[in-house]
PDB file of N, CA and C in Angstrom:
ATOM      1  N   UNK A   1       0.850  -1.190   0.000  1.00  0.00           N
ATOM      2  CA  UNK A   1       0.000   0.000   0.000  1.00  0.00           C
ATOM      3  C   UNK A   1       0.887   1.242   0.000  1.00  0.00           C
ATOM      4  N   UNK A   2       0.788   2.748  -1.054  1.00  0.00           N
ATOM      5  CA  UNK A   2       0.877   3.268  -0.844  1.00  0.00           C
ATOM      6  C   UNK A   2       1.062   4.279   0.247  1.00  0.00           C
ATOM      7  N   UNK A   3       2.212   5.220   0.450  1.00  0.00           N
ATOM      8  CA  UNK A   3       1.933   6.091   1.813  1.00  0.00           C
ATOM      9  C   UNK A   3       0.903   6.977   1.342  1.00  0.00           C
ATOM     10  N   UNK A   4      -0.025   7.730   2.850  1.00  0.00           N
ATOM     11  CA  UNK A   4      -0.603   8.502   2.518  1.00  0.00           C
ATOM     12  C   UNK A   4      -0.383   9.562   2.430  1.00  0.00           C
ATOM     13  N   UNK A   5       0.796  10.360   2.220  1.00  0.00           N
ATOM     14  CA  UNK A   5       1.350  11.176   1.687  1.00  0.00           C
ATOM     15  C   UNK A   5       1.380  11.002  -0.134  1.00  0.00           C
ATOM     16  N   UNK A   6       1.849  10.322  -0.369  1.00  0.00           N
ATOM     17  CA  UNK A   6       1.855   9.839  -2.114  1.00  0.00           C
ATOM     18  C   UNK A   6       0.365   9.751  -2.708  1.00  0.00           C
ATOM     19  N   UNK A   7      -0.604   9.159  -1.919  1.00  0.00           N
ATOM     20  CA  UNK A   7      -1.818   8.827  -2.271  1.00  0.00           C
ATOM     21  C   UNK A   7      -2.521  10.454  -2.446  1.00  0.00           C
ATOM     22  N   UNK A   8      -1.815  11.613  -1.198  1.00  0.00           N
ATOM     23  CA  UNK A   8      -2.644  12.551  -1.256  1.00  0.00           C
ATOM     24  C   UNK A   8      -1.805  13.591  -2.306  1.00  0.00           C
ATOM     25  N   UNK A   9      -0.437  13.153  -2.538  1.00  0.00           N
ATOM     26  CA  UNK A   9      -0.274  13.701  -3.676  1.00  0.00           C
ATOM     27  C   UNK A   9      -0.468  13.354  -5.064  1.00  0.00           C
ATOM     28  N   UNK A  10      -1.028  12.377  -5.617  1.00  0.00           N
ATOM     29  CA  UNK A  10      -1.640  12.099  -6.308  1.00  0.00           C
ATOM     30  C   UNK A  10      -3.145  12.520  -6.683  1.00  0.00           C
ATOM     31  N   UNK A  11      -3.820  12.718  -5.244  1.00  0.00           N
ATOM     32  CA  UNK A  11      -5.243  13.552  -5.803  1.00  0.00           C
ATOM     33  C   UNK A  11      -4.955  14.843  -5.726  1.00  0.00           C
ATOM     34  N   UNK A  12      -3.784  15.459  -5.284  1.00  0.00           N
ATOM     35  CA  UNK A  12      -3.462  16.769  -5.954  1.00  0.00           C
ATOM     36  C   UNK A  12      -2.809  17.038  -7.208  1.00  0.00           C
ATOM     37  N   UNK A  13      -2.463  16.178  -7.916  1.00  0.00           N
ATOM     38  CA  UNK A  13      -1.761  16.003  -9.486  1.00  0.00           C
ATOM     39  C   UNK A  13      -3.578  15.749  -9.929  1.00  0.00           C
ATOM     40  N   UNK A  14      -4.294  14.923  -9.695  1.00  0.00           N
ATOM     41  CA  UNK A  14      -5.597  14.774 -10.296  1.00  0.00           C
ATOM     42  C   UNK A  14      -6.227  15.906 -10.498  1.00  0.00           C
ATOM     43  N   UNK A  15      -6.445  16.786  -9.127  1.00  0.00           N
ATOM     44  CA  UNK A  15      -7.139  17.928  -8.935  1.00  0.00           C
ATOM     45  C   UNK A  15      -7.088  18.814  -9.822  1.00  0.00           C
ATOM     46  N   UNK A  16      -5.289  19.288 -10.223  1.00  0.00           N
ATOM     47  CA  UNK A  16      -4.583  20.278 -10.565  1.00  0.00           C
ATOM     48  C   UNK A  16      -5.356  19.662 -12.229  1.00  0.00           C
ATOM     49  N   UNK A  17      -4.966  18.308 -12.533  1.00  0.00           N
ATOM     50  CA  UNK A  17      -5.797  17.751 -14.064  1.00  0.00           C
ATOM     51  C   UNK A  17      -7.227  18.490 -14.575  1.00  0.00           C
ATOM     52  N   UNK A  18      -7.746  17.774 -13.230  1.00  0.00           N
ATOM     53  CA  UNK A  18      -9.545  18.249 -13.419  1.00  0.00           C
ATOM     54  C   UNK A  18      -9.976  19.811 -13.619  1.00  0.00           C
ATOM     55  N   UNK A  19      -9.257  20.719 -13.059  1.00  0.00           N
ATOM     56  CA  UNK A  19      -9.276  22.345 -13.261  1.00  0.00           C
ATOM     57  C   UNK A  19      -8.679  22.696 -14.458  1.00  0.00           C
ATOM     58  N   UNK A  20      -7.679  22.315 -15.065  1.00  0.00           N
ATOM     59  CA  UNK A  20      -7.478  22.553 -16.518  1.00  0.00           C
ATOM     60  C   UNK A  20      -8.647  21.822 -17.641  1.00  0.00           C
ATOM     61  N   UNK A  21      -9.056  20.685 -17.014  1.00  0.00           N
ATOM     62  CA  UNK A  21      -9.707  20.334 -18.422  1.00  0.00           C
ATOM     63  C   UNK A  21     -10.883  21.155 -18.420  1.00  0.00           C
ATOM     64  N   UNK A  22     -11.110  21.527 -17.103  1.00  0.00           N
ATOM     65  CA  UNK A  22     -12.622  22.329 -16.841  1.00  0.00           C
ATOM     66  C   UNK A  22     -12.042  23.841 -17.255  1.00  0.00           C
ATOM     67  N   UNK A  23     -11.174  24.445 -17.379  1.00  0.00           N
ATOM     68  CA  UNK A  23     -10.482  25.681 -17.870  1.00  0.00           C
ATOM     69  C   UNK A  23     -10.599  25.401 -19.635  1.00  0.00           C
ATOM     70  N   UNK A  24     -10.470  24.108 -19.856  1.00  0.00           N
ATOM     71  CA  UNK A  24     -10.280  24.144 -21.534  1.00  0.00           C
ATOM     72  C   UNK A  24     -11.888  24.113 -21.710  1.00  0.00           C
ATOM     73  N   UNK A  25     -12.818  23.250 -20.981  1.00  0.00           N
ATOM     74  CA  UNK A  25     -14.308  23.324 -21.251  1.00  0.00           C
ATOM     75  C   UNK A  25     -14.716  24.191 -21.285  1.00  0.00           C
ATOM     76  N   UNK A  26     -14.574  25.328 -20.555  1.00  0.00           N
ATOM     77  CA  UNK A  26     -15.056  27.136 -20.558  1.00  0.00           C
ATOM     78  C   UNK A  26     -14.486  27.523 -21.593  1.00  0.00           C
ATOM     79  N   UNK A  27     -13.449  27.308 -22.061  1.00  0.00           N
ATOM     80  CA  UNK A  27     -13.050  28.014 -23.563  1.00  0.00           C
ATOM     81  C   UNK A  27     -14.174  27.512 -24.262  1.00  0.00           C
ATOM     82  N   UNK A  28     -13.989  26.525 -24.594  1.00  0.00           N
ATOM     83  CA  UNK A  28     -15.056  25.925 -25.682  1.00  0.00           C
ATOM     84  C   UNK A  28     -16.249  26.408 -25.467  1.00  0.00           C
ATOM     85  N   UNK A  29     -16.715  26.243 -24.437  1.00  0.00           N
ATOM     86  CA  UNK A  29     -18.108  27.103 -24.005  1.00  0.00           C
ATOM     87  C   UNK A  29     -18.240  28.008 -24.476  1.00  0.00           C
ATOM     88  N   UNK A  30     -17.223  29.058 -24.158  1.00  0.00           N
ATOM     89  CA  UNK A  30     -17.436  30.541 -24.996  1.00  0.00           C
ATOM     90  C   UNK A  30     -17.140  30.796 -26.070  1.00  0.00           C
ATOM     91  N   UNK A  31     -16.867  29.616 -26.807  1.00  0.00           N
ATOM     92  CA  UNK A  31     -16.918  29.492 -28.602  1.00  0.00           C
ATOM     93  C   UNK A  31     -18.338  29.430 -28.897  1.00  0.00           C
ATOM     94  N   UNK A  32     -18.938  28.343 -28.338  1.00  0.00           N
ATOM     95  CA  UNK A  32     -19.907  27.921 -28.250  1.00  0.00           C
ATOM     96  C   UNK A  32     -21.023  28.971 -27.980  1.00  0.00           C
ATOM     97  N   UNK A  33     -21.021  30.010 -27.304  1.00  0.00           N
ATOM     98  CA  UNK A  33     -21.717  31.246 -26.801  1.00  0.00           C
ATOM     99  C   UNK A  33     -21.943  32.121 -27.888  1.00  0.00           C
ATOM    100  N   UNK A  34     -20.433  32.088 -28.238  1.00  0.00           N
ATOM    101  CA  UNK A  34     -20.121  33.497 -29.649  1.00  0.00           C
ATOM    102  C   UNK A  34     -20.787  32.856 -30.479  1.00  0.00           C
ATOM    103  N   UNK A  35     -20.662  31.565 -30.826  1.00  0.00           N
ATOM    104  CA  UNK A  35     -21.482  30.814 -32.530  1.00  0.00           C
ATOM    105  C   UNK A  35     -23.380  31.289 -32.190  1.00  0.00           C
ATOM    106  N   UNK A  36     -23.565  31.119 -30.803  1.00  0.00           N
ATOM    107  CA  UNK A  36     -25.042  31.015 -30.675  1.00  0.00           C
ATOM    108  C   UNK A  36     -25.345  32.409 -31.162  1.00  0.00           C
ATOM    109  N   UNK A  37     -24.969  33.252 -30.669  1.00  0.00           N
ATOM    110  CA  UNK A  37     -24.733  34.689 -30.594  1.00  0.00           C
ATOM    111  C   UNK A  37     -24.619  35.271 -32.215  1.00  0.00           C
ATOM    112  N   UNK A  38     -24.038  34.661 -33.134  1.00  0.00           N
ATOM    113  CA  UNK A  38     -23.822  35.280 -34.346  1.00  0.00           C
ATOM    114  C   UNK A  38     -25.209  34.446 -35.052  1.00  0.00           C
ATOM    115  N   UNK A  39     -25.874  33.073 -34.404  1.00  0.00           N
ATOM    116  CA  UNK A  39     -26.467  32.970 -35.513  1.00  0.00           C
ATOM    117  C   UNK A  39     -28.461  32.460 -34.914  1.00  0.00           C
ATOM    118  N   UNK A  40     -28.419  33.200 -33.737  1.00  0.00           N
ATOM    119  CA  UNK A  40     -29.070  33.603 -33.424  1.00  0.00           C
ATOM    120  C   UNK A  40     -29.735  32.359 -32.573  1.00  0.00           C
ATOM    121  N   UNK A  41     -29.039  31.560 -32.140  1.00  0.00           N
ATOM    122  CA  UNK A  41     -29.604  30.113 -31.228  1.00  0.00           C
ATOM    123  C   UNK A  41     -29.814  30.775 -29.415  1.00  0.00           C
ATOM    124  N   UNK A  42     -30.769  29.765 -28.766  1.00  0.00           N
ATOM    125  CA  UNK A  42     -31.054  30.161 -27.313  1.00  0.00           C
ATOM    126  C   UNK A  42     -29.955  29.566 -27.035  1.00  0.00           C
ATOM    127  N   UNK A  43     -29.496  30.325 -25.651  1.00  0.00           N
ATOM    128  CA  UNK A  43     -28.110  29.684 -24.981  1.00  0.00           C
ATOM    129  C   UNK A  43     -29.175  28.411 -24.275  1.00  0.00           C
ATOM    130  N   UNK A  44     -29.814  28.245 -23.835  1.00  0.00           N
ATOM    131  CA  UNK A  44     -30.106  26.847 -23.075  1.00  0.00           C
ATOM    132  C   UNK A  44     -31.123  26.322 -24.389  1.00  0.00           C
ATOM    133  N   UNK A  45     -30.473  25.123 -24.266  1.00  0.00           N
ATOM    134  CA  UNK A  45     -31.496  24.282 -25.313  1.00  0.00           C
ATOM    135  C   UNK A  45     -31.783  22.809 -24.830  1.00  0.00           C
ATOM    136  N   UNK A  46     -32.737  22.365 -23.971  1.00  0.00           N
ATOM    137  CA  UNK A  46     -32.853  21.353 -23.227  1.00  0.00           C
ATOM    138  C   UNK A  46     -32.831  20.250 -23.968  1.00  0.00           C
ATOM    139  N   UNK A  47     -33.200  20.345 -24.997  1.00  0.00           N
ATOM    140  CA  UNK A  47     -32.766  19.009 -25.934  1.00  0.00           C
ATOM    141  C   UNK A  47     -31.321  18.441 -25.820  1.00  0.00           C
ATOM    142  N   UNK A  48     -30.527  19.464 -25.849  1.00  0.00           N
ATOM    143  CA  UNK A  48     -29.038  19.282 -25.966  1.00  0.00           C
ATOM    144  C   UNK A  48     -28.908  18.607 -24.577  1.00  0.00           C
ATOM    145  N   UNK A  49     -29.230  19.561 -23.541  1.00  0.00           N
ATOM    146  CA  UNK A  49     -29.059  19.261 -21.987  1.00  0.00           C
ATOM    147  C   UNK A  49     -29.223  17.651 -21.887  1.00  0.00           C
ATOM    148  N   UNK A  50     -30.393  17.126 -22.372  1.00  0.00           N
ATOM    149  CA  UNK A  50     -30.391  15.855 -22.196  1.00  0.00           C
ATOM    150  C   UNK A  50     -30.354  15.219 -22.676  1.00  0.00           C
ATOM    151  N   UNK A  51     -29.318  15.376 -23.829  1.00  0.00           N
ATOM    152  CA  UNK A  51     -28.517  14.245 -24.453  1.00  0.00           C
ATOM    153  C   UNK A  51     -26.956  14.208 -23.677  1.00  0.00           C
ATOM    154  N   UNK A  52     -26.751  15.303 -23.097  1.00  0.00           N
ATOM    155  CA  UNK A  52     -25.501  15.796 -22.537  1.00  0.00           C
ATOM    156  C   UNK A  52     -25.810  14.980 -20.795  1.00  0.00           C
ATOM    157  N   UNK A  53     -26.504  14.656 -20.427  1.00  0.00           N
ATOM    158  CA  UNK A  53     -26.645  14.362 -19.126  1.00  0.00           C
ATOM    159  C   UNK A  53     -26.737  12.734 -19.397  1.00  0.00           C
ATOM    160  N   UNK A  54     -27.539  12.521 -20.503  1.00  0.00           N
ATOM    161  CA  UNK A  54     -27.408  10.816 -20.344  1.00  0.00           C
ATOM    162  C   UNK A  54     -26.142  10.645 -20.698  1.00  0.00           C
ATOM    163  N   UNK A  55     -25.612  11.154 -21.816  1.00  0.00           N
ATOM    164  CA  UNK A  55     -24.195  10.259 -22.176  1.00  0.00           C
ATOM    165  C   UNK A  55     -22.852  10.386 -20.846  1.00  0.00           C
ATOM    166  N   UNK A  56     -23.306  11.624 -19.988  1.00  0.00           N
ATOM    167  CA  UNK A  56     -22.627  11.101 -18.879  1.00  0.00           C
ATOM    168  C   UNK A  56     -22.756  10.346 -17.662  1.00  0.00           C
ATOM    169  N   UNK A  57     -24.183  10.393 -17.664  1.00  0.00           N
ATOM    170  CA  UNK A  57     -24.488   9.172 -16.342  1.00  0.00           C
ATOM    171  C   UNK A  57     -23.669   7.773 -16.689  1.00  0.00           C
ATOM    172  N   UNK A  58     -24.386   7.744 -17.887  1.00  0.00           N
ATOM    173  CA  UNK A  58     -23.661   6.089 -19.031  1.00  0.00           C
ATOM    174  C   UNK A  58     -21.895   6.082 -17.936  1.00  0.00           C
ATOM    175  N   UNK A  59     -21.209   7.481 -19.024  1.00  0.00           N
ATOM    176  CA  UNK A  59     -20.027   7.123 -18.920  1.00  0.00           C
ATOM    177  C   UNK A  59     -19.417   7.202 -17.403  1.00  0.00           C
ATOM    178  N   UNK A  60     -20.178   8.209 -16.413  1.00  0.00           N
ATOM    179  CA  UNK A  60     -19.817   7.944 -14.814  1.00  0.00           C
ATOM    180  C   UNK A  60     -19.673   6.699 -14.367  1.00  0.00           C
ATOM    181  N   UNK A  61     -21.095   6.124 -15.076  1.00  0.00           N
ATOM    182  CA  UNK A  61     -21.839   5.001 -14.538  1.00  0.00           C
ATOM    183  C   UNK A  61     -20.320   3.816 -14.480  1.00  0.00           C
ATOM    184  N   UNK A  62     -19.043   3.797 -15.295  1.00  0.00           N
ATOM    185  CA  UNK A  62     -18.508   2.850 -15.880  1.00  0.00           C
ATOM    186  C   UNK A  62     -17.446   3.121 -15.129  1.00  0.00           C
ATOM    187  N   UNK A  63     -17.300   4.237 -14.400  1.00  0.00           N
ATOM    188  CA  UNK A  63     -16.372   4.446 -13.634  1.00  0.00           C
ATOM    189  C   UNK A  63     -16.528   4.291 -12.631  1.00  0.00           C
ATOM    190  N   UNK A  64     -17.751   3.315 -11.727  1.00  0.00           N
ATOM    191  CA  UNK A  64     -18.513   3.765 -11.118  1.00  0.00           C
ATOM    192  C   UNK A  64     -18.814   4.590 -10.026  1.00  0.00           C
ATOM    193  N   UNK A  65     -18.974   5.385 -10.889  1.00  0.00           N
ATOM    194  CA  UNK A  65     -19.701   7.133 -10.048  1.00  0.00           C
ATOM    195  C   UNK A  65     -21.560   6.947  -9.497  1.00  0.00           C
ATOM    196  N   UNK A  66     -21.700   7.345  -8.412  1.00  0.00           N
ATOM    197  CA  UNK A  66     -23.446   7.404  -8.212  1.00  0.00           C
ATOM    198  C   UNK A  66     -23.731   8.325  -9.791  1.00  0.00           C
ATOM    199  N   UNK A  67     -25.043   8.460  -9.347  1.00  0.00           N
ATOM    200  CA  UNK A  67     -25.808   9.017 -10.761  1.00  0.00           C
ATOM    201  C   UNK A  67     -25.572  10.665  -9.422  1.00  0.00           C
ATOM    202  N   UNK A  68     -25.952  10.535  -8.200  1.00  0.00           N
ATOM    203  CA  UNK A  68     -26.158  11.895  -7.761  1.00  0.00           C
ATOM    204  C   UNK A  68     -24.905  12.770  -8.014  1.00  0.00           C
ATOM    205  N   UNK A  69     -23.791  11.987  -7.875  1.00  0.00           N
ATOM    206  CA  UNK A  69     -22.465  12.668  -8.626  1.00  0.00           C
ATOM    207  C   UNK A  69     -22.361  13.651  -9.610  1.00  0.00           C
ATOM    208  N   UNK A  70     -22.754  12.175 -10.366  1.00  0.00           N
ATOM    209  CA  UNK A  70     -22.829  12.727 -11.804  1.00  0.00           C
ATOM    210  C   UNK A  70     -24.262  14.229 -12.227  1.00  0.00           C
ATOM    211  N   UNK A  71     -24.825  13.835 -11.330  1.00  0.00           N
ATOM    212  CA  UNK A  71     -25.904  14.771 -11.769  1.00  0.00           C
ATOM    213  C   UNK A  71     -25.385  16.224 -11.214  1.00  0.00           C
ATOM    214  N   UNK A  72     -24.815  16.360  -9.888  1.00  0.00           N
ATOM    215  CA  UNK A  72     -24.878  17.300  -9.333  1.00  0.00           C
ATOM    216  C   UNK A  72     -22.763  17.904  -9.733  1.00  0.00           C
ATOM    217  N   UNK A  73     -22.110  17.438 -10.554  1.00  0.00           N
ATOM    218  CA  UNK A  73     -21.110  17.702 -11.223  1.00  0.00           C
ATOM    219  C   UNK A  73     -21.406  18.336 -12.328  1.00  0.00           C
ATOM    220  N   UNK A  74     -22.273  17.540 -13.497  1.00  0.00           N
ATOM    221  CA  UNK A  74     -22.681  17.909 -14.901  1.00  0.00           C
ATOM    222  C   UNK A  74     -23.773  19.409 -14.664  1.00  0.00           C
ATOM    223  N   UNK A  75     -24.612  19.300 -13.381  1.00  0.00           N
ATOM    224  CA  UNK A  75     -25.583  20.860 -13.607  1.00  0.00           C
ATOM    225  C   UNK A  75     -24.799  21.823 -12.557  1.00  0.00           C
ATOM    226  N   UNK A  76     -24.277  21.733 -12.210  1.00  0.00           N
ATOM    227  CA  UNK A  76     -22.578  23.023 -11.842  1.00  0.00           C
ATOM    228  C   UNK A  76     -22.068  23.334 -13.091  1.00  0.00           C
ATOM    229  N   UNK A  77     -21.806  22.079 -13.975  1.00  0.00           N
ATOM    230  CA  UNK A  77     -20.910  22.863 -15.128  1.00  0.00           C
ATOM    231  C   UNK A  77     -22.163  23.536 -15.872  1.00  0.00           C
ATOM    232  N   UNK A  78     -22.975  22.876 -16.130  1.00  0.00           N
ATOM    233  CA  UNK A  78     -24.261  23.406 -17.127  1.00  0.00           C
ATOM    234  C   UNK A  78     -24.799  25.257 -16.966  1.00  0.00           C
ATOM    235  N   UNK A  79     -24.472  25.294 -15.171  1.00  0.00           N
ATOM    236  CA  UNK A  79     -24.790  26.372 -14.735  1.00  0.00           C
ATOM    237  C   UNK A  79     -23.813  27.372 -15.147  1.00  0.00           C
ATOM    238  N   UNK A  80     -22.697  26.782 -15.213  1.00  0.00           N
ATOM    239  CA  UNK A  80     -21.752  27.913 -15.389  1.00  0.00           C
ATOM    240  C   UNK A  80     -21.494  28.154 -17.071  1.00  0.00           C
ATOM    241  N   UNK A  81     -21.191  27.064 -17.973  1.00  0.00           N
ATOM    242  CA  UNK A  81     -21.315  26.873 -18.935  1.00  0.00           C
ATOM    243  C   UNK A  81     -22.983  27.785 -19.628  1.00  0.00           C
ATOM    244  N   UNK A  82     -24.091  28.312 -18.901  1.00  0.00           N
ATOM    245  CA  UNK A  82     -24.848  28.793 -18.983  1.00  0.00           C
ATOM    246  C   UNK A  82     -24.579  30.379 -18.874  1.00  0.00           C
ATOM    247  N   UNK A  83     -24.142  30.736 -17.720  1.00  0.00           N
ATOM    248  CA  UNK A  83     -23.114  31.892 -17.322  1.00  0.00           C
ATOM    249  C   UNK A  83     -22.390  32.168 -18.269  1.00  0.00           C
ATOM    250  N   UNK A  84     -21.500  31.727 -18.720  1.00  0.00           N
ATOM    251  CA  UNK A  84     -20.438  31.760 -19.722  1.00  0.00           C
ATOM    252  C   UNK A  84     -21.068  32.692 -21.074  1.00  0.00           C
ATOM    253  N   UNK A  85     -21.801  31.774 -21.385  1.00  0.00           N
ATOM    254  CA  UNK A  85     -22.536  31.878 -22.955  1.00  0.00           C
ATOM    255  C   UNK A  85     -23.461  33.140 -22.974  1.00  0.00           C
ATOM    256  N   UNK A  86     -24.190  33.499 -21.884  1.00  0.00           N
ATOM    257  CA  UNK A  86     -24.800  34.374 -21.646  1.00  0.00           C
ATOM    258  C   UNK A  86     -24.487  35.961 -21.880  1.00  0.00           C
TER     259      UNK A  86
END
């Protein structure tokens, strides 16, 4: 077994992971904002929302993540990703 020193530096190498990819997702977001914006789409489009929420329960699901995880991870980003575009 790992020390728990190594173990907890490892979910700080993870952490430091998870905030960049969520830094590259807000870029995209606000691509995503500007395109709506030039061609005249609603920033929330619930259709999208829930195709975007099942394909991640699926893929949580395989990691296995609860669904409340997953739910309450994916509508934080949705919220902000909403923010963003706005």
């Amino acid at each position: 077994m790992k020390d728990l020193q190594v173990l907890r530096a490892e979910i700080d190498q993870l952490d430091e992971q998870l905030w960049e990819i969520i830094g590259k997702r807000a870029d995209v977001v606000r691509q995503v904002g500007e395109w709506k914006h030039l061609h005249g789409e609603q920033v929330v489009q619930p259709e999208r929302w829930q195709q975007v929420i099942e394909h991640c329960l699926a893929q949580g699901k395989q990691y296995g993540l609860s669904e409340e995880l997953i739910r309450e991870v994916m509508e934080a980003l949705h919220k902000e990703s909403v923010r963003v575009e706005s």
